[in-house]
N, C-alpha and C. Protein backbone atom coordinates (compact mmCIF):
# COMPACT_ATOMS: atom_id res chain seq x y z
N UNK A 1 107.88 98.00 70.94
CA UNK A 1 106.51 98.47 70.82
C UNK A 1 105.65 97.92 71.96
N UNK A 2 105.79 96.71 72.42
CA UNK A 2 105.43 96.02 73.51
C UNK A 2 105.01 97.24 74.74
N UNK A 3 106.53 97.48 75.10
CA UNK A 3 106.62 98.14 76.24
C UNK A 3 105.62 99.25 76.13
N UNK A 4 105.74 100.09 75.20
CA UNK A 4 105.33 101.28 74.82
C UNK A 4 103.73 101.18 74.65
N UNK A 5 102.97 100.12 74.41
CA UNK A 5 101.68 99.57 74.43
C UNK A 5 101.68 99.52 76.14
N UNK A 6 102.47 98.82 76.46
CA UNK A 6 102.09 98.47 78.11
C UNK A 6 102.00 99.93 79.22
N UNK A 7 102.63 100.94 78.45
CA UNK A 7 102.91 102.56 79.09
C UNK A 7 101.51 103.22 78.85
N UNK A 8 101.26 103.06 77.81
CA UNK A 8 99.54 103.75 77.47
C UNK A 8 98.44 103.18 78.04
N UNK A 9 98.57 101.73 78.42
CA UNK A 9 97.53 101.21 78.58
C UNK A 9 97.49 101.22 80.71
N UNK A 10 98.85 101.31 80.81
CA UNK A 10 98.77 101.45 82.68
C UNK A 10 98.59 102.74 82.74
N UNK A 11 98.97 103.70 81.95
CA UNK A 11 98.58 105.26 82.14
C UNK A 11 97.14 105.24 82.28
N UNK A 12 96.80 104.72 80.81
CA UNK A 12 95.26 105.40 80.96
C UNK A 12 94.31 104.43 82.31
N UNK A 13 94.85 103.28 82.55
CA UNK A 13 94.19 102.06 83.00
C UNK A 13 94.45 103.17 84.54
N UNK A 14 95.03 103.64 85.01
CA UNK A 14 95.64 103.92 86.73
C UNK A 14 95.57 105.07 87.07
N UNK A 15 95.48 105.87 85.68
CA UNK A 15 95.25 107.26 85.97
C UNK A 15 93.88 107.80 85.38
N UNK A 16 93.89 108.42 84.15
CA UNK A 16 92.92 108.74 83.48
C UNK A 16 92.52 108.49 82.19
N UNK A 17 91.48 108.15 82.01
CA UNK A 17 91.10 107.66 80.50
C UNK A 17 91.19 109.17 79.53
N UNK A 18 91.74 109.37 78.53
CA UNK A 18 92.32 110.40 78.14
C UNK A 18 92.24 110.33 76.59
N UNK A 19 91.05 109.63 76.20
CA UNK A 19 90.73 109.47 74.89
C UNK A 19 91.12 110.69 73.76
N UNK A 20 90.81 111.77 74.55
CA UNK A 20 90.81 113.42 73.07
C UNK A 20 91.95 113.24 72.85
N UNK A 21 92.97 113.50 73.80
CA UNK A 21 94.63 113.32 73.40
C UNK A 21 95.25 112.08 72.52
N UNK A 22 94.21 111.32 72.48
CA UNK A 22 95.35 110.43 72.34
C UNK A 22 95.55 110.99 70.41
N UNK A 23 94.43 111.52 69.60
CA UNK A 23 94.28 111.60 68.47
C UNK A 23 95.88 112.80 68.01
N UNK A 24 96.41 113.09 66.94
CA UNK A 24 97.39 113.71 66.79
C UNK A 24 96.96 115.04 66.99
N UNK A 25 95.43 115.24 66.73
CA UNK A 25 95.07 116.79 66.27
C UNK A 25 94.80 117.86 67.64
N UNK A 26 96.18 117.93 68.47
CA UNK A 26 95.74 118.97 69.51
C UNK A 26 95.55 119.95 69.29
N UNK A 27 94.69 120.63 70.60
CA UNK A 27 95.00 121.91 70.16
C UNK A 27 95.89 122.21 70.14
N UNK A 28 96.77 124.05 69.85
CA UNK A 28 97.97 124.84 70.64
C UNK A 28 98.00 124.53 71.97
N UNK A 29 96.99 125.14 72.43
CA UNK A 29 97.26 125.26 74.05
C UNK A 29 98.01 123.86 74.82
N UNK A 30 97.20 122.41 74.53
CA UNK A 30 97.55 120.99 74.82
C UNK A 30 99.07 120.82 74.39
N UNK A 31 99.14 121.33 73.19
CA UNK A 31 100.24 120.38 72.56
C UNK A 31 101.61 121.31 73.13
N UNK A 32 101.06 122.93 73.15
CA UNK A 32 102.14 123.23 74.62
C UNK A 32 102.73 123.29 75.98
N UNK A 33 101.29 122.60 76.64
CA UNK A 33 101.25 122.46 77.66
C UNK A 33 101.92 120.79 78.14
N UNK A 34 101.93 120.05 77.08
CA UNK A 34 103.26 118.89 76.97
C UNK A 34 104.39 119.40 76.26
N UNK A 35 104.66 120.23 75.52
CA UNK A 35 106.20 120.35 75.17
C UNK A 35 106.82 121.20 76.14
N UNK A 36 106.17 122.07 76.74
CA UNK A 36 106.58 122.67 78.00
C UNK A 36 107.04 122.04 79.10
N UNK A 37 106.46 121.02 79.30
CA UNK A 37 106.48 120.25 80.86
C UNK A 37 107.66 119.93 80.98
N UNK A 38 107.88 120.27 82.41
CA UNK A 38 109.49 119.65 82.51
C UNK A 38 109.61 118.34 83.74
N UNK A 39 110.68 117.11 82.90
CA UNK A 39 110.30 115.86 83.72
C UNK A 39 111.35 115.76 84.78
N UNK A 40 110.92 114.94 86.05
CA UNK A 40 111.98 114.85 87.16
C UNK A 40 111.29 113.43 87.74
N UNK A 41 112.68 112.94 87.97
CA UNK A 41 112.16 111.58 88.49
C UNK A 41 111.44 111.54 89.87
N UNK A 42 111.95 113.32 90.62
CA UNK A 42 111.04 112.95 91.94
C UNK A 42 109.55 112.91 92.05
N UNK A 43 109.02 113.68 90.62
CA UNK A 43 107.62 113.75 90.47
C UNK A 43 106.96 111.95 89.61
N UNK A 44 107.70 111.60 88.99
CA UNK A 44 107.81 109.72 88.58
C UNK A 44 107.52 109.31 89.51
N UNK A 45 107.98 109.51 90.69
CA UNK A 45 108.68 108.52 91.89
C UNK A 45 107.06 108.94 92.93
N UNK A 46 106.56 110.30 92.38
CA UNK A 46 105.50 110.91 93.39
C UNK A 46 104.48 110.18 93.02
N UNK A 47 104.51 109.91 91.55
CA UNK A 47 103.22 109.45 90.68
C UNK A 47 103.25 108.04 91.27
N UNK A 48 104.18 107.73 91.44
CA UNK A 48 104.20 105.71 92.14
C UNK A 48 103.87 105.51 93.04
N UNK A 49 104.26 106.63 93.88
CA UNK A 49 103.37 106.36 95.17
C UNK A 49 102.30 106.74 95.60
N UNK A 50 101.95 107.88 94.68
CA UNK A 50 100.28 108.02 94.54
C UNK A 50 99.55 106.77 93.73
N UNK A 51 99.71 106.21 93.12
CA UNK A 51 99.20 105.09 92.46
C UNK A 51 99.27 104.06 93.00
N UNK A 52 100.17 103.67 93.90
CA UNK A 52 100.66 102.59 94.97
C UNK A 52 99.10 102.88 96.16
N UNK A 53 99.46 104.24 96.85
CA UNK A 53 98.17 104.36 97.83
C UNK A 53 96.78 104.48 97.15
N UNK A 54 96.62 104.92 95.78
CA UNK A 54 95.27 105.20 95.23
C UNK A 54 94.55 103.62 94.81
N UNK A 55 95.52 102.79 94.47
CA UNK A 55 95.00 101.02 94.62
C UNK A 55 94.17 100.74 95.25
N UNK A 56 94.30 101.14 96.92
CA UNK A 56 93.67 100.81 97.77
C UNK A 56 92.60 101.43 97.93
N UNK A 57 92.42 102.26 97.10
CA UNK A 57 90.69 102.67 97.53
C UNK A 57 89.98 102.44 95.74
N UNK A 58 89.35 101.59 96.21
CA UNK A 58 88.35 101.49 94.82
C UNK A 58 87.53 102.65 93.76
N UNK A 59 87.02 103.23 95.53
CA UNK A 59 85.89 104.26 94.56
C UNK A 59 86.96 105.67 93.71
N UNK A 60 88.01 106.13 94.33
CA UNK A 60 88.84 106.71 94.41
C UNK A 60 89.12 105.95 92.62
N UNK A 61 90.15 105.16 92.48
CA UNK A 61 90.44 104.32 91.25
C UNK A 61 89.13 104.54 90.17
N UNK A 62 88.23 104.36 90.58
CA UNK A 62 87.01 104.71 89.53
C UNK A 62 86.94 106.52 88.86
N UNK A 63 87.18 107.24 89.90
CA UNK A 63 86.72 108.24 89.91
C UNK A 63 88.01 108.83 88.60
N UNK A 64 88.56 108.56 89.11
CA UNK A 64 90.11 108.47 88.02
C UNK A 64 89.75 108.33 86.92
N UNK A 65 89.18 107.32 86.10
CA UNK A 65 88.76 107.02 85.11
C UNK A 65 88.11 107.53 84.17
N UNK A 66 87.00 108.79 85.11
CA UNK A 66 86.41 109.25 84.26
C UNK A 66 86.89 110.47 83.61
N UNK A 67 88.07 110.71 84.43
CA UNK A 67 88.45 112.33 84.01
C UNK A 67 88.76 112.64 82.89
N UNK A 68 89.14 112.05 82.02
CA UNK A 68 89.28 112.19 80.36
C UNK A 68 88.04 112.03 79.57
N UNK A 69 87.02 111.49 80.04
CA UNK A 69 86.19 110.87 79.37
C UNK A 69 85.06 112.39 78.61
N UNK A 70 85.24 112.84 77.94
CA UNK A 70 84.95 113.35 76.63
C UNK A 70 85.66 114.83 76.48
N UNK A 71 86.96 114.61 77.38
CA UNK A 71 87.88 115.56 77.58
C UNK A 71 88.22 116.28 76.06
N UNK A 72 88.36 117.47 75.85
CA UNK A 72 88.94 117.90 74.27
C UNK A 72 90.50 118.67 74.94
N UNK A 73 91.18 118.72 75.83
CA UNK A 73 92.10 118.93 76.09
C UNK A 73 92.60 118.90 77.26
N UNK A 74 93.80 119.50 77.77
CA UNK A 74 94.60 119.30 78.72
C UNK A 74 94.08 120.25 79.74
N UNK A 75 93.53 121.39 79.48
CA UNK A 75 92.77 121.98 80.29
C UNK A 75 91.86 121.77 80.71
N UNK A 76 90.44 121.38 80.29
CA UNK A 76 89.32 120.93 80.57
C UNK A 76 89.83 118.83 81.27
N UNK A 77 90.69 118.42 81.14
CA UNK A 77 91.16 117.62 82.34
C UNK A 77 91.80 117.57 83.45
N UNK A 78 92.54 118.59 83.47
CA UNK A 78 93.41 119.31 84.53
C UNK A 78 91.90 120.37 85.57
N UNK A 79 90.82 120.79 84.67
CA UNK A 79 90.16 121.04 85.71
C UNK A 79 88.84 120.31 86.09
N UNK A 80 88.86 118.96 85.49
CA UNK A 80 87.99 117.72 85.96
C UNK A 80 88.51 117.45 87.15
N UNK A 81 89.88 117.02 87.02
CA UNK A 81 90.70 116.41 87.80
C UNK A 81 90.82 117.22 89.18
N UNK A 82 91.11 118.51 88.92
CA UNK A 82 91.03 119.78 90.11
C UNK A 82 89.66 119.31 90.63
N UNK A 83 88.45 119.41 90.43
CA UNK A 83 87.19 119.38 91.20
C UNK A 83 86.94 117.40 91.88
N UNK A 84 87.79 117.02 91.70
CA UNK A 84 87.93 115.83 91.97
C UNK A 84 88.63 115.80 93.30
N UNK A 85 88.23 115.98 94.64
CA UNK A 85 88.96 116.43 96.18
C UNK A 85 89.17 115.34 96.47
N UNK A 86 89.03 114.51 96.64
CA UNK A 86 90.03 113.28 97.08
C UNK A 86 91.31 112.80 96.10
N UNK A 87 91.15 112.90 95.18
CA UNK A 87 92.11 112.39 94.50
C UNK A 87 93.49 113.24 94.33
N UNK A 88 92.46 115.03 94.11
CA UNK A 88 93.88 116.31 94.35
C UNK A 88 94.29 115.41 95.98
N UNK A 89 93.41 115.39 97.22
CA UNK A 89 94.38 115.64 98.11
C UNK A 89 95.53 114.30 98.12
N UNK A 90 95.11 113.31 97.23
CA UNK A 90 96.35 112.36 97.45
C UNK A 90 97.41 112.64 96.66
N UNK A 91 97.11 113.39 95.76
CA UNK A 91 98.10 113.33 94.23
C UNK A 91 99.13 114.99 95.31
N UNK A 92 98.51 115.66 95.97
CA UNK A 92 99.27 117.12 96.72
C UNK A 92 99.89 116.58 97.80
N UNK A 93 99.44 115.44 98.54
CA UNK A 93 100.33 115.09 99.39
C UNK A 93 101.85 114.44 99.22
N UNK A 94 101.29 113.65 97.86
CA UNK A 94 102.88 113.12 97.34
C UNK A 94 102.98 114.45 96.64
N UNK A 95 102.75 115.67 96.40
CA UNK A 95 103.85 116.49 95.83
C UNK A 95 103.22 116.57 94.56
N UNK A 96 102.28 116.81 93.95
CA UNK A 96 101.75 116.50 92.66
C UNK A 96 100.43 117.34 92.27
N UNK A 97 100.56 117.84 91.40
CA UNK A 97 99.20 118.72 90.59
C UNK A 97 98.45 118.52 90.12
N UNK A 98 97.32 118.64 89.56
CA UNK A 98 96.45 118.10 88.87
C UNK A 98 97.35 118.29 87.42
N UNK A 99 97.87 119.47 86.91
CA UNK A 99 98.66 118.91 85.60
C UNK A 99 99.63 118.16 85.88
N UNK A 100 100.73 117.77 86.32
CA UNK A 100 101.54 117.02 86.61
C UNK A 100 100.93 115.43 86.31
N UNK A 101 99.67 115.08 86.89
CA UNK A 101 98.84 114.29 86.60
C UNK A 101 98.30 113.66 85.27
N UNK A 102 98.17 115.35 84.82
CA UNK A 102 97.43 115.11 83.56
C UNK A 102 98.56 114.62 82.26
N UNK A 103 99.57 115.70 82.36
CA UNK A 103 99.85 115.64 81.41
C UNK A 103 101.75 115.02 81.71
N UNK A 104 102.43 114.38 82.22
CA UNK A 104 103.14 113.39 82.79
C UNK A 104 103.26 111.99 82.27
N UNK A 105 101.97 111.55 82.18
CA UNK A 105 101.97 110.65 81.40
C UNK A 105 102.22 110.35 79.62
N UNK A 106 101.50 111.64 79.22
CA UNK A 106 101.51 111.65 77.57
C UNK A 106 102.84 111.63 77.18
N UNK A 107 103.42 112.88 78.09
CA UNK A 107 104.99 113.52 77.67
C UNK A 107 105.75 112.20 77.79
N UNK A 108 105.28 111.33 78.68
CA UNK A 108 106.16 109.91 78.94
C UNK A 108 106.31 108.99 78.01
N UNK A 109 104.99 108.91 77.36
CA UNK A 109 104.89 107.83 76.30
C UNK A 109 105.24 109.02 75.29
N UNK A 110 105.02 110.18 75.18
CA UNK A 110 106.01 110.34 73.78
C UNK A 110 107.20 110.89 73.69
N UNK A 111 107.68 110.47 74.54
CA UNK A 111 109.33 110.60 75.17
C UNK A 111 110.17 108.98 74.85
N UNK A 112 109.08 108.45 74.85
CA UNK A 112 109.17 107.21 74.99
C UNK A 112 109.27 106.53 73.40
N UNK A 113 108.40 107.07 73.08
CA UNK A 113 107.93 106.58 71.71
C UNK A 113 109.45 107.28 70.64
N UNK A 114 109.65 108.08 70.96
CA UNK A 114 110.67 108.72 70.41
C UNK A 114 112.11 108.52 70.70
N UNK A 115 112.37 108.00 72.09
CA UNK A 115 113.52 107.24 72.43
C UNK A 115 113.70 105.96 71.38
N UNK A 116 112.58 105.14 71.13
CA UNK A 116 112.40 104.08 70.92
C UNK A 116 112.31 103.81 69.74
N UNK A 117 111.92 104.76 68.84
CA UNK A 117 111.55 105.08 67.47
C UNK A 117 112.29 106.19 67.06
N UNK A 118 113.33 106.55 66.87
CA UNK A 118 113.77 108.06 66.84
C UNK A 118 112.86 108.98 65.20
N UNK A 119 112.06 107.75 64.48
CA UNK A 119 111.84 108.66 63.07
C UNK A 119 110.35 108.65 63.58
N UNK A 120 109.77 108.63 64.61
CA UNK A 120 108.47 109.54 65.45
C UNK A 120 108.68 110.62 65.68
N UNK A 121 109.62 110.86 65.98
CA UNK A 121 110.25 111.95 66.68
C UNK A 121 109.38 113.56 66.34
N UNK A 122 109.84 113.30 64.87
CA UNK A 122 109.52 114.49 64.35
C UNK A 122 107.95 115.04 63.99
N UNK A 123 107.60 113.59 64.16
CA UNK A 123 105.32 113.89 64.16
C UNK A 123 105.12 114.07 65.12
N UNK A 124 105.78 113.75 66.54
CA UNK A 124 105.49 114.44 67.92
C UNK A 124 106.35 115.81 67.97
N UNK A 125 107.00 116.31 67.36
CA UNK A 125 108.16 117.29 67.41
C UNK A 125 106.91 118.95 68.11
N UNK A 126 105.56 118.84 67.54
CA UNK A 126 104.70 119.93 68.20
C UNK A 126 104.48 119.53 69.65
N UNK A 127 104.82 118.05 70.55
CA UNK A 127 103.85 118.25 71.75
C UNK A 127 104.69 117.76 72.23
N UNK A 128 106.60 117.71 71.71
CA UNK A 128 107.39 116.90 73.04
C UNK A 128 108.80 118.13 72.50
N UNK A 129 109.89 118.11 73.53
CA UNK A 129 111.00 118.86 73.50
C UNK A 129 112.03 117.66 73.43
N UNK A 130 113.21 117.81 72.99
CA UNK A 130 114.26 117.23 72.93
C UNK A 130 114.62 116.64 74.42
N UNK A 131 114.35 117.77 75.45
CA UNK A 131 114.82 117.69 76.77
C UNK A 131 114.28 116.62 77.39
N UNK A 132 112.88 116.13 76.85
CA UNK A 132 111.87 115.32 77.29
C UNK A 132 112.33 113.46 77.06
N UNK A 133 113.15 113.98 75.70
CA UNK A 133 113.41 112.68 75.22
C UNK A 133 115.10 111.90 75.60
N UNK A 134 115.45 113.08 76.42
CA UNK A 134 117.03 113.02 76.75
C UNK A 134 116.51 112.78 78.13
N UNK A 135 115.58 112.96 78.58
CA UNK A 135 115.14 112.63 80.20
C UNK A 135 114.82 111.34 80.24
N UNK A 136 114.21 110.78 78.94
CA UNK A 136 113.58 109.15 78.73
C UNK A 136 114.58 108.64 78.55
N UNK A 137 115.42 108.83 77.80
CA UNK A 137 116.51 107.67 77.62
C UNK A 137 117.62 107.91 78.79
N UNK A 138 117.93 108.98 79.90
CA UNK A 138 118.75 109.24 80.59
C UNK A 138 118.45 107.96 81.85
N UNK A 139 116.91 108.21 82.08
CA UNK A 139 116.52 107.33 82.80
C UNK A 139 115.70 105.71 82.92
N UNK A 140 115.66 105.66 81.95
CA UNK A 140 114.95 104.69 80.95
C UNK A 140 114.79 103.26 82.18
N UNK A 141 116.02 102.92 82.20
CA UNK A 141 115.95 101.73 83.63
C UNK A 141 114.86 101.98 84.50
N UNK A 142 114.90 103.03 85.00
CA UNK A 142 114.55 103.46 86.56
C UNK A 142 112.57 103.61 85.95
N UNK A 143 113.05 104.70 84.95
CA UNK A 143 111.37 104.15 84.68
C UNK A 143 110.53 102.93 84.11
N UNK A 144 111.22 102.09 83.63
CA UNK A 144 110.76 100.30 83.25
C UNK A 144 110.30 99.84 84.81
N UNK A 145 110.93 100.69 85.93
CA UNK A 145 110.45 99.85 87.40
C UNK A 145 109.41 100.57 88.06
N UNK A 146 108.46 101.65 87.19
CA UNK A 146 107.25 102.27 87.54
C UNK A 146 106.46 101.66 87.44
N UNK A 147 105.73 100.97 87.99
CA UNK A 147 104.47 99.93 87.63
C UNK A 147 103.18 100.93 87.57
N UNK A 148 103.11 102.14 87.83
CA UNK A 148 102.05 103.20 86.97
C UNK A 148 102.36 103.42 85.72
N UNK A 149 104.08 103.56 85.17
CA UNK A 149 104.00 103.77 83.96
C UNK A 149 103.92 102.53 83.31
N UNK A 150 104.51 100.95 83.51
CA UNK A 150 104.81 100.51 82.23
C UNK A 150 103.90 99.01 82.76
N UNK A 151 102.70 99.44 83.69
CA UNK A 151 102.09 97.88 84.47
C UNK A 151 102.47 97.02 84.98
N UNK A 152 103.65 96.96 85.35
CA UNK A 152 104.28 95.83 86.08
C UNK A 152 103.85 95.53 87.57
C-alpha cells in the first residue's frame, strides 16, 4: 500500500492535481477514456523525461498543478492541459499528448492497485482493462525506477 500511496501522491505532486477523478463516480466518457488507454513503456520512459526536464523550470511545475483543479473529467483536463503551451510543447517533444498526460497516470495507479490487490480489481473493472494490469505486473521492476511515478 506504501508504494501505491507513493504513485498517487508523485503523480498528482509532478503532474496534475486531479482531485474529480480521484472519487469512484466517473463519468462514461472518463472511465472510458482510461479503460481504453493503451500502456507502453516508451511513453513511461517519455513521461520521465518530461518530468526530469519540467523540474527545472519552476513556473512551468506550478502551472502543472493547476490543471485538475476543479476538473469534473478527463476531458475538461486534457483541454486545460492543451491550452497550457509550454508544458504541451515539452510533454510533444518527448512524444506525449495532453491525454497521455492526463490520463497515464490514473490507468497506472489502477493497474497498480489491482496488480497489488487483485480483489480491487473488480471496483475498478469500469475504468481499467485486464491488458492494463498484465502491462503493470509485466513491467512492474522497470516502473518502481520512475521517479514521476513512484517519487523516488
Amino acid at each position: 500500500m506504501k508504494s501505491l500511496v507513493r504513485v498517487a501522491c508523485a503523480a498528482f505532486a509532478l503532474l496534475i492535481a486531479q482531485p474529480a477523478l480521484a472519487d469512484s463516480d466517473l463519468d462514461p466518457a472518463s472511465a472510458g477514456a482510461l479503460k481504453s488507454y493503451t500502456l507502453s513503456m516508451d511513453k513511461v520512459k517519455a513521461m520521465q523525461a518530461s518530468m526530469d526536464e519540467a523540474k527545472k523550470n519552476a513556473a512551468l511545475m506550478k502551472s502543472l498543478k493547476s490543471v485538475g483543479d476543479d476538473s469534473k473529467s478527463i476531458a475538461e483536463m486534457e483541454a486545460k492541459l492543451s491550452a497550457n503551451a509550454p508544458a504541451m510543447a515539452l510533454y510533444r517533444k518527448h512524444g506525449l499528448s495532453a491525454h497521455d498526460v492526463v490520463v497515464m497516470p490514473f490507468v497506472l495507479m489502477d493497474a497498480g492497485m489491482a496488480a497489488q490487490y487483485p480483489s480491487a480489481a473488480g471496483k475498478l473493472s469500469d475504468r481499467m482493462s485486464p491488458a492494463q494490469v498484465a502491462f503493470y505486473k509485466q513491467h512492474q521492476t522497470e516502473l518502481k525506477n520512475m521517479s514521476w511515478l513512484f517519487g523516488g
